[in-house]
Protein backbone atom coordinates (compact mmCIF):
# COMPACT_ATOMS: atom_id res chain seq x y z
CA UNK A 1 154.85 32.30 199.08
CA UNK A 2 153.13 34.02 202.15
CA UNK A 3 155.68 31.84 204.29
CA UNK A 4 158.64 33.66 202.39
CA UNK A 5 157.27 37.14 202.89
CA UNK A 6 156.28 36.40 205.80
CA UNK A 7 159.93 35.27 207.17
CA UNK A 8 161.42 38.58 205.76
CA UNK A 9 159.71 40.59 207.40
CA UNK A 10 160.35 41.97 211.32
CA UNK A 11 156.87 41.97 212.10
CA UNK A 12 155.09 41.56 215.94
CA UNK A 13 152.17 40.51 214.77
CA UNK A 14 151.24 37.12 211.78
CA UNK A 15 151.45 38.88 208.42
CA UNK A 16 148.14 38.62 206.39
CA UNK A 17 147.33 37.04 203.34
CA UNK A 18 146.52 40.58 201.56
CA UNK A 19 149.87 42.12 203.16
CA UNK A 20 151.75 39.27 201.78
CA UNK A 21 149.78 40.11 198.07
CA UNK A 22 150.81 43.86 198.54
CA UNK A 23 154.28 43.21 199.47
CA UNK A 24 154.95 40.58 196.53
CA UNK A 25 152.82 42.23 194.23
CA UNK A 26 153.46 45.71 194.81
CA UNK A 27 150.61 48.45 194.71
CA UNK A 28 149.72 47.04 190.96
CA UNK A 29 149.08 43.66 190.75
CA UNK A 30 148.05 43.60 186.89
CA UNK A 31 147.70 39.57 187.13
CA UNK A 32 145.33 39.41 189.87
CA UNK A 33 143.10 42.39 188.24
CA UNK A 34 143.20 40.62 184.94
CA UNK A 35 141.94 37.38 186.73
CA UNK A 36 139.37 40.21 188.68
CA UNK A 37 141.05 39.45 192.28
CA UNK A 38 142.05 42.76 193.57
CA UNK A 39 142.83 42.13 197.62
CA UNK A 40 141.75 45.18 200.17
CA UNK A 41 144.64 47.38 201.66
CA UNK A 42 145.98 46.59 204.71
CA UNK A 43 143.58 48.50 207.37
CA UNK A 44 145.66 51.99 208.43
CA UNK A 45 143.24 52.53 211.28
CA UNK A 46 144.87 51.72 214.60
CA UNK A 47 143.10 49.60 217.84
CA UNK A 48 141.73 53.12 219.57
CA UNK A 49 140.12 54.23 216.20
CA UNK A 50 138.91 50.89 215.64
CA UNK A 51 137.49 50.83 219.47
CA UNK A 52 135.83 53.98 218.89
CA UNK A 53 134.07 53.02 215.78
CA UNK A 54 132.94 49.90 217.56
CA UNK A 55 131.85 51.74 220.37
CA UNK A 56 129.55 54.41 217.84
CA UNK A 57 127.93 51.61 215.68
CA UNK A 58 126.80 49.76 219.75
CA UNK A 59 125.63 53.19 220.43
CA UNK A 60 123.60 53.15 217.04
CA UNK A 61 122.63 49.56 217.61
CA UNK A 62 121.07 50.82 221.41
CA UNK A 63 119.27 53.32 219.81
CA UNK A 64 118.03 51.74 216.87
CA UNK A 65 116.71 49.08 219.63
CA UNK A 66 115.43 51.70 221.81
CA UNK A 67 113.44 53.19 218.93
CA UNK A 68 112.54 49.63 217.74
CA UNK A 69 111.15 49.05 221.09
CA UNK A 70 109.26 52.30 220.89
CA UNK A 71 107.95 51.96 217.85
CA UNK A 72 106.73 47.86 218.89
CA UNK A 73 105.01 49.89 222.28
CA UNK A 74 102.83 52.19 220.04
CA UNK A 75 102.02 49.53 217.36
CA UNK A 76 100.50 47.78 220.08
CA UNK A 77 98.85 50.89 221.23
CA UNK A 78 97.17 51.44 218.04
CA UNK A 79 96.37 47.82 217.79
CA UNK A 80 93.91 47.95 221.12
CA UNK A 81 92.72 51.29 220.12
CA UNK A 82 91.87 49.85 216.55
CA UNK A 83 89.81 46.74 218.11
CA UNK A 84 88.30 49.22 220.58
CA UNK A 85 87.45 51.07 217.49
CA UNK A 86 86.04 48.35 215.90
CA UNK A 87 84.07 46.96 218.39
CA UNK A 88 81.92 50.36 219.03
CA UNK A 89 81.63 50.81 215.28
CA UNK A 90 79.75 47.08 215.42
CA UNK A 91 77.84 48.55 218.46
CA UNK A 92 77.08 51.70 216.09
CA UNK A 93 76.45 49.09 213.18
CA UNK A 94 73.66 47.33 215.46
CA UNK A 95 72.61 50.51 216.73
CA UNK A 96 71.74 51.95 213.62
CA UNK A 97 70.50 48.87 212.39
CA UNK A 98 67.65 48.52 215.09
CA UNK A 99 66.87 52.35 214.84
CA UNK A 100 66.21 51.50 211.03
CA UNK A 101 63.62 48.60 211.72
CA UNK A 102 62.52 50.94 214.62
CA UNK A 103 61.67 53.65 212.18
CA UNK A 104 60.02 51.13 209.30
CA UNK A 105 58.04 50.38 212.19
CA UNK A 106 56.61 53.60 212.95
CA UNK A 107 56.21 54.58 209.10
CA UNK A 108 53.72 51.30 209.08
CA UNK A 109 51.75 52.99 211.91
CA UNK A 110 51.70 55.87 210.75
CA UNK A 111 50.61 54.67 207.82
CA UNK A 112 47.77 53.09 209.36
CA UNK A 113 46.79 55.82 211.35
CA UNK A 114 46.91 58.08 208.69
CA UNK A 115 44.04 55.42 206.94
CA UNK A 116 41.92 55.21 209.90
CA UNK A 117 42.22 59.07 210.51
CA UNK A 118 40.65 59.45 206.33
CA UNK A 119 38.52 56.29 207.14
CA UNK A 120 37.14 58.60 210.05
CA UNK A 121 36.38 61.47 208.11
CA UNK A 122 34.61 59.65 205.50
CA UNK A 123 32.55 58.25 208.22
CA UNK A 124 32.01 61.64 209.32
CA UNK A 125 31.13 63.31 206.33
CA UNK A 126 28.99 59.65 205.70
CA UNK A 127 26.91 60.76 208.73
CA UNK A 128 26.66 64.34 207.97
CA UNK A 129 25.21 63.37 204.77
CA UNK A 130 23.08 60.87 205.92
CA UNK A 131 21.52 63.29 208.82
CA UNK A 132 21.01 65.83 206.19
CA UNK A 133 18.99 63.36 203.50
């Protein structure tokens, strides 16, 4: 059938499948929409328009690479800055960690000295009380 359309029309170019459906069909083809095949138009846009359009979605594609490329560049930014992050918060960890056992420390001596300073006074007022009996 295509073959038939095809050699009736005066064409420059191979006649398409979906011209051939339009041009035996007409604009309605009922049978093809009751069996739920409805071919696309014939595209009206001509080679510049098509060139153009070609030409805006590289541009797109360029920039959407561009940011992509960007956006890769500061990931990995934030990536080292995160493990140099973490790294002085374990410093900070250990830090804080020895400055705890550091201060346990010195509340165990001061402890102690605070015994031996009331162990001293009682020796003191021991003696006074001796030296006055």
């Amino acid at each position: 059938m295509i073959e038939k359309v095809a050699a009736s029309k005066d064409t420059d170019h191979p006649i398409t499948e979906d011209e051939a459906f339009h041009e035996v069909l007409g604009d309605d083809p009922g049978y093809f929409k009751r069996l739920g095949y409805v071919p696309p138009r014939p595209s009206t846009k001509g080679k510049e328009a098509v060139e153009v359009e070609v030409m805006e979605l590289r541009e797109k594609f360029d920039q959407n690479q561009a940011v992509t490329a960007q956006m890769m560049e500061e990931n990995r930014q934030l990536k080292d800055q995160l493990e140099k992050n973490q790294t002085v918060t374990t410093q900070l960890l250990e830090e804080n960690k020895e400055l705890k056992d550091q201060l346990e420390e010195n509340r165990v001596v001061t402890n102690q000295l605070i015994e031996e300073n009331e162990l001293k006074s009682q020796l003191q007022e021991n003696r006074e009380a001796t030296a006055k009996t």
